[in-house]
Protein backbone atom coordinates (compact mmCIF):
# COMPACT_ATOMS: atom_id res chain seq x y z
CA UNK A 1 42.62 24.43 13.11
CA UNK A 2 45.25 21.87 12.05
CA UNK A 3 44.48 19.48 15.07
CA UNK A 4 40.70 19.77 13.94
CA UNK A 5 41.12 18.85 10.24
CA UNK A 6 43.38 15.81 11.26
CA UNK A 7 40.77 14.78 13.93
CA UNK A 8 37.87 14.89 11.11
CA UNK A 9 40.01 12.88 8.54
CA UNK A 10 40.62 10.32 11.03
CA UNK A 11 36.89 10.14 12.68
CA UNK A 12 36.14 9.48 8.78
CA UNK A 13 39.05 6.94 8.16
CA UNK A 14 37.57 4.85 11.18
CA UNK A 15 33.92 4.76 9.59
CA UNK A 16 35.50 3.98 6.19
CA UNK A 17 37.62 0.93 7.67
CA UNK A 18 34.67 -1.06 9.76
CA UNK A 19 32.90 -3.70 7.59
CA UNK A 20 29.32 -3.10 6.78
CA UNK A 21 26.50 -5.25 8.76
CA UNK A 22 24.71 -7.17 7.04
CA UNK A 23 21.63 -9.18 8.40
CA UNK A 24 18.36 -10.23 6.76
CA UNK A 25 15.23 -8.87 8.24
CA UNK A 26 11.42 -10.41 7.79
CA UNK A 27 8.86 -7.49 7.52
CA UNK A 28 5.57 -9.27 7.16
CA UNK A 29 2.72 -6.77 5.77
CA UNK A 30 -0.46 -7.74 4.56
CA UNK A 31 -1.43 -8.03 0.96
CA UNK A 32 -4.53 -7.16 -0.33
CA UNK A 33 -5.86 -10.38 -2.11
CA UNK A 34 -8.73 -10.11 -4.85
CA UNK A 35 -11.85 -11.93 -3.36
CA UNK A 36 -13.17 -14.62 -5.43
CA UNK A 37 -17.60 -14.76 -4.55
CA UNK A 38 -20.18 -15.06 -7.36
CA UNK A 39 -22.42 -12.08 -7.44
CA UNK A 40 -25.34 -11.95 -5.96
CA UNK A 41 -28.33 -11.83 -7.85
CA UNK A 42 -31.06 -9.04 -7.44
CA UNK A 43 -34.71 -10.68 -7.05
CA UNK A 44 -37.67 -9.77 -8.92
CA UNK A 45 -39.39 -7.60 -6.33
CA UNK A 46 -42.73 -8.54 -5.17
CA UNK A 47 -44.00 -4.57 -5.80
CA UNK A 48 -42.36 -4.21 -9.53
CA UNK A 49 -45.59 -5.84 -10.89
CA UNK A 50 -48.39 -3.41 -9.01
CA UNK A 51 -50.78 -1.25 -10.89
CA UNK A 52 -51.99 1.66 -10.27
CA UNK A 53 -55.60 0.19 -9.97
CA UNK A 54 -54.72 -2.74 -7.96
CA UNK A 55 -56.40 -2.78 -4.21
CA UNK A 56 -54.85 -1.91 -1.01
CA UNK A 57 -54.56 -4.89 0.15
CA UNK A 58 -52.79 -6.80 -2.56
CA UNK A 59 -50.33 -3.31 -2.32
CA UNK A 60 -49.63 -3.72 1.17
CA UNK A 61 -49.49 -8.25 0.81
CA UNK A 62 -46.84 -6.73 -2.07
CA UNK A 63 -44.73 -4.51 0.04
CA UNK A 64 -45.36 -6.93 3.05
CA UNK A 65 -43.17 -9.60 0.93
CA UNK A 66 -41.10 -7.37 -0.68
CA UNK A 67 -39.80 -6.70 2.68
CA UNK A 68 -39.05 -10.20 3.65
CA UNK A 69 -37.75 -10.30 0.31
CA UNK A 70 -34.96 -7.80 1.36
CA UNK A 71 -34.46 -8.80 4.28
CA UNK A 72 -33.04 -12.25 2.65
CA UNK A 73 -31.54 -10.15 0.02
CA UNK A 74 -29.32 -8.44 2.72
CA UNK A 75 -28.53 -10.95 4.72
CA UNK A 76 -26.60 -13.03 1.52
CA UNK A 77 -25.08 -9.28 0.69
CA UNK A 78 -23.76 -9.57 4.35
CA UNK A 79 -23.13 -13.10 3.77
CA UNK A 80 -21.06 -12.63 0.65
CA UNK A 81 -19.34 -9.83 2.28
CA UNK A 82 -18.26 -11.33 5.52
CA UNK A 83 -16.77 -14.41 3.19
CA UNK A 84 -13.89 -11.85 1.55
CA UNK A 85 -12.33 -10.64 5.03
C-alpha cells in the first residue's frame, strides 16, 4: 500500500514539473454576414382591377399577363436571393 501511494505522488510530481505547451491554433468557421439587397417590389397585378361583369376574354388576357407578370416577379425573387449566398 505504501509502494502504491509513493508511486501516485510521484506519477503526479512528474505531470506537475513538465512545462505547459503552448501553440496558437487557426480555427476558421464561417460567419453569418447580414445581406445587404433592396427589396423587391410587389407589382400591381394585371387581375386586381377585374370586375365581376367584365368578359371572358379580357379575364383570361388578365390572368394570361398576370402570369408573365409572376413569372418576372420570381425570377428577381430568385435573383435577389442567389445575390446573398
Amino acid at each position: 500500500m505504501k509502494w502504491l501511494l509513493v508511486g501516485i505522488v510521484v506519477a503526479l510530481a512528474g505531470c506537475a514539473a513538465r512545462e505547459p505547451e503552448v501553440r496558437t491554433v487557426r480555427v476558421e468557421v464561417p460567419v453569418l454576414v447580414p445581406c445587404k439587397v433592396s427589396a423587391v417590389p410587389v407589382p400591381a397585378w394585371a387581375t386586381e382591377s377585374l370586375k365581376k361583369t367584365d368578359s371572358l376574354e379580357l379575364k383570361v388576357r388578365a390572368l394570361l399577363a398576370e402570369r408573365r407578370q409572376r413569372i418576372g416577379y420570381e425570377r428577381l425573387l430568385a435573383a435577389t436571393v442567389s445575390a446573398c449566398q
